[in-house]
N, C-alpha and C. Protein backbone atom coordinates (compact mmCIF):
# COMPACT_ATOMS: atom_id res chain seq x y z
N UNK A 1 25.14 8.82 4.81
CA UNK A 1 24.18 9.31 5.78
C UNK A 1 24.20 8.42 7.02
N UNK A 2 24.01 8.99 8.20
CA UNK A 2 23.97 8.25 9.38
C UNK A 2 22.43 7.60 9.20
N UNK A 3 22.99 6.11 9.74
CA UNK A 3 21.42 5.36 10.24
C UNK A 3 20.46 5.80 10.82
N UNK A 4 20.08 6.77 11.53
CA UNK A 4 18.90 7.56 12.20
C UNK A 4 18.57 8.41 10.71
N UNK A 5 19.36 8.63 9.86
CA UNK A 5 18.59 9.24 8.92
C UNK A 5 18.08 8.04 7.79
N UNK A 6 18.80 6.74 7.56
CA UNK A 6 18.37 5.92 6.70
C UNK A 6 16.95 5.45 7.38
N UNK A 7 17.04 4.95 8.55
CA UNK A 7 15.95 4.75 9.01
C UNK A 7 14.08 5.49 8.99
N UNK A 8 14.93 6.98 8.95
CA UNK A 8 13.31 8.07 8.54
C UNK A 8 13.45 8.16 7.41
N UNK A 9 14.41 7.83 6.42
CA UNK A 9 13.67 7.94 4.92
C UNK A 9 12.97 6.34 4.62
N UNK A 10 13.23 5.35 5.04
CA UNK A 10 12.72 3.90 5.26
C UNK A 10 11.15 4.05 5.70
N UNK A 11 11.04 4.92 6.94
CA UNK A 11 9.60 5.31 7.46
C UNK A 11 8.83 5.91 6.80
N UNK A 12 9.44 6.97 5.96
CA UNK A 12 8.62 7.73 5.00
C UNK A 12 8.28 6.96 3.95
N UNK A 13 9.10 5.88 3.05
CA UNK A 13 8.85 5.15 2.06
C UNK A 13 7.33 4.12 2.69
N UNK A 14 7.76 3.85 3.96
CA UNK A 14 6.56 2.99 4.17
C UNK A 14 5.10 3.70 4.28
N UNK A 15 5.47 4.70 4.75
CA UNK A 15 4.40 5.79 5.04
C UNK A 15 3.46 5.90 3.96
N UNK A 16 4.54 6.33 2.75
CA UNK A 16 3.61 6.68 1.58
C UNK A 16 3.15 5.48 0.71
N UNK A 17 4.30 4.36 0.80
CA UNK A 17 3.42 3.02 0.65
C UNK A 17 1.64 3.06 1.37
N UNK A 18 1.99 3.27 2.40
CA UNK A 18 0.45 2.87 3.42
C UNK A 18 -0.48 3.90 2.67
N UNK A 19 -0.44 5.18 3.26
CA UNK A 19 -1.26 6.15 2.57
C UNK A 19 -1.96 5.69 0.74
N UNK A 20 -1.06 5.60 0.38
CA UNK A 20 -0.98 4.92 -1.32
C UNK A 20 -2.29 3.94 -1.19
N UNK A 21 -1.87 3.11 -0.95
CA UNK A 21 -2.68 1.52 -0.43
C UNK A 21 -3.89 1.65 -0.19
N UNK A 22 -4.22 2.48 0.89
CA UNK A 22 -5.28 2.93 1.24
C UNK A 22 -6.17 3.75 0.67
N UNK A 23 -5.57 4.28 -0.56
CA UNK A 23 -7.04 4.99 -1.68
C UNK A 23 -6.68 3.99 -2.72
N UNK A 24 -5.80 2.72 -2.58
CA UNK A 24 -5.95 2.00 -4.01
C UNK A 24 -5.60 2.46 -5.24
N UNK A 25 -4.32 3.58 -4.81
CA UNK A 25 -3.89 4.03 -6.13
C UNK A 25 -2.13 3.63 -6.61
N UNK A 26 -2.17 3.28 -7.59
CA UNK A 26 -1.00 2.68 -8.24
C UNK A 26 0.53 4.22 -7.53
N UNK A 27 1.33 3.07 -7.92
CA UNK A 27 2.65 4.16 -7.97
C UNK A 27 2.94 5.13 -9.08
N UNK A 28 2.29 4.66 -10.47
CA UNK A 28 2.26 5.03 -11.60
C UNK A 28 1.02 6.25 -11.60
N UNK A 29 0.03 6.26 -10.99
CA UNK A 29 -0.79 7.21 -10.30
C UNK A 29 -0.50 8.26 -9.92
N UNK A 30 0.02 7.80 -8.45
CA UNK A 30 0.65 8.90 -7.71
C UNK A 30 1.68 10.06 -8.54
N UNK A 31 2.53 8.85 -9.11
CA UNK A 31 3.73 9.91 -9.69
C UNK A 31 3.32 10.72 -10.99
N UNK A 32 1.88 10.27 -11.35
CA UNK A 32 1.60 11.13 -12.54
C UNK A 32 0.87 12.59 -12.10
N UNK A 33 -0.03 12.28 -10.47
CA UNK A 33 -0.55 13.29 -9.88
C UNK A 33 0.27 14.43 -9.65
N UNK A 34 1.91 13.61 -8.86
CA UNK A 34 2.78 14.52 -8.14
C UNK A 34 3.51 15.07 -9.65
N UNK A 35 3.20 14.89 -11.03
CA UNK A 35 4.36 15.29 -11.82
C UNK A 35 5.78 15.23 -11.61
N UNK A 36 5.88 14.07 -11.53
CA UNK A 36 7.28 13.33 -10.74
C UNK A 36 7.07 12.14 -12.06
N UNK A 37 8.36 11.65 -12.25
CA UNK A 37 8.71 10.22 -12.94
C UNK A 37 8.34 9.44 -12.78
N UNK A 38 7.60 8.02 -13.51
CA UNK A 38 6.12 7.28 -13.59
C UNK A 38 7.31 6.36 -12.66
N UNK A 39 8.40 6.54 -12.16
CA UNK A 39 8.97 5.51 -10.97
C UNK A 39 9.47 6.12 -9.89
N UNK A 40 9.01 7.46 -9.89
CA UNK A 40 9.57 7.94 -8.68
C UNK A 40 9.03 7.32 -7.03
N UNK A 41 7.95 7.34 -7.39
CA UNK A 41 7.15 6.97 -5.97
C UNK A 41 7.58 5.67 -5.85
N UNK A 42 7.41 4.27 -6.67
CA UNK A 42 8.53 3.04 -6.09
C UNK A 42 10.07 3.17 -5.71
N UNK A 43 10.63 4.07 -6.27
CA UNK A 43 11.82 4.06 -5.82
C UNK A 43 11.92 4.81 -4.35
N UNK A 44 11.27 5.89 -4.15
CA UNK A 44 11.00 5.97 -2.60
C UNK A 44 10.29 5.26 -1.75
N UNK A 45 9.70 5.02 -2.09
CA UNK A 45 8.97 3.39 -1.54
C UNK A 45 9.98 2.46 -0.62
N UNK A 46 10.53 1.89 -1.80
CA UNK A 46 11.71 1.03 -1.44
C UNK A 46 13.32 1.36 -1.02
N UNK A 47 13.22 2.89 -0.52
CA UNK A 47 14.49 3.79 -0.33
C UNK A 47 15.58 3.50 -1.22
N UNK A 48 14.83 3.61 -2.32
CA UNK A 48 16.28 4.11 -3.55
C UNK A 48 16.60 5.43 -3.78
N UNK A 49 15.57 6.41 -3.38
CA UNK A 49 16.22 7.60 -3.73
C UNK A 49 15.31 8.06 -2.37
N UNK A 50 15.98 9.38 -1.99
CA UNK A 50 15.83 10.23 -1.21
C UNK A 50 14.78 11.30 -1.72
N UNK A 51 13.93 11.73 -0.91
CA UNK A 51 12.39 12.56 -1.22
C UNK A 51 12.99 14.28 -0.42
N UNK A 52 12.59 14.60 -1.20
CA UNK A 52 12.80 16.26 -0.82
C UNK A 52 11.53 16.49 0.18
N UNK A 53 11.31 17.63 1.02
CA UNK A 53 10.87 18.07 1.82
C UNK A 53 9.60 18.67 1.11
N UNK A 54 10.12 18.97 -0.47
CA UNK A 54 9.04 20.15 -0.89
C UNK A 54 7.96 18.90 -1.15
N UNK A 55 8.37 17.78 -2.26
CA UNK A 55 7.82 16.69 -2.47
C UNK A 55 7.15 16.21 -1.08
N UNK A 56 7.32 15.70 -0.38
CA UNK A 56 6.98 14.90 0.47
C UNK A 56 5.78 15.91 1.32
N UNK A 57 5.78 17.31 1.06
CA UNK A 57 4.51 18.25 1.57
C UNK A 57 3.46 18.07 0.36
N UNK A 58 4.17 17.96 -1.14
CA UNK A 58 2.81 18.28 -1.61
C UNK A 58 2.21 16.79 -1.33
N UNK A 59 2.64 15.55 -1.10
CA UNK A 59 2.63 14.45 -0.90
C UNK A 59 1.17 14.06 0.32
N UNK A 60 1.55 14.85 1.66
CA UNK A 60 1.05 15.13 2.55
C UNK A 60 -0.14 16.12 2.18
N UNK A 61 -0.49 17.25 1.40
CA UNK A 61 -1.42 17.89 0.73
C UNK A 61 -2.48 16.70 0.23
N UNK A 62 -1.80 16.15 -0.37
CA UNK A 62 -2.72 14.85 -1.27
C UNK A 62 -3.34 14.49 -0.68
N UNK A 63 -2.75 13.54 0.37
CA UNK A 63 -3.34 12.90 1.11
C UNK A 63 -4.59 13.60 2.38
N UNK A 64 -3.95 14.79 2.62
CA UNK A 64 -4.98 15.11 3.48
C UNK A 64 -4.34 15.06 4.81
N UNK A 65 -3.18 14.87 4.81
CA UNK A 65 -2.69 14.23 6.71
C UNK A 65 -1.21 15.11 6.71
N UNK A 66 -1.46 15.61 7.66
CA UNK A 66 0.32 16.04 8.30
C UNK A 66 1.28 15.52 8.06
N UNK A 67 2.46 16.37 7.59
CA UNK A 67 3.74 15.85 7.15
C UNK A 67 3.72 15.11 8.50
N UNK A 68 4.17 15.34 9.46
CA UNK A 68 4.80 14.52 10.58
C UNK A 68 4.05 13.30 10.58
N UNK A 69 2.89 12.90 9.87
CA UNK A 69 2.41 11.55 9.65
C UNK A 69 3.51 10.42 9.29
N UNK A 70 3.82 10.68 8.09
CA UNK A 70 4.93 9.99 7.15
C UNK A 70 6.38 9.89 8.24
N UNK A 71 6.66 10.25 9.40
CA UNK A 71 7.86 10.33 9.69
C UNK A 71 7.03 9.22 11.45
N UNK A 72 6.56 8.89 11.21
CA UNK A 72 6.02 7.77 12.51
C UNK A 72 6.19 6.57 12.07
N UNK A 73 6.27 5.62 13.16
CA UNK A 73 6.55 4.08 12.71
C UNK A 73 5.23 3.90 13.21
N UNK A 74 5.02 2.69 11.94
CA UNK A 74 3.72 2.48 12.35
C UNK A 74 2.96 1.35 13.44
């Protein structure tokens, strides 16, 4: 993948780090909410794996805030 794309999946990992943080809920949390693998959300976190579009909306649902949130530097 070209660097302009490593870079917005890097932003998104931080994104949902922040969001996360901010209701004080574990990664093990999240990924049990999203019915995702009790390591999925650290491994996007820390850009080990790549987040689908569908994921990363219901993600944005959760939270309450616009996809295009997660894709801003903060």
């Amino acid at each position: 993948m070209s660097r302009f794309c490593d870079e917005t999946y890097l932003t998104i990992g931080k994104n949902i780090k922040k969001y996360r943080l901010s209701l004080n809920i574990s990664q093990e949390k999240l990924s049990e909410i999203l019915n995702v693998n009790s390591k999925f959300i650290g491994h996007v976190e820390r850009f080990e794996r790549y987040i689908s579009l569908k994921k990363l909306i219901e993600i944005a649902e959760f939270f309450k805030v616009p996809v295009k949130n997660f894709f801003e530097e903060n």
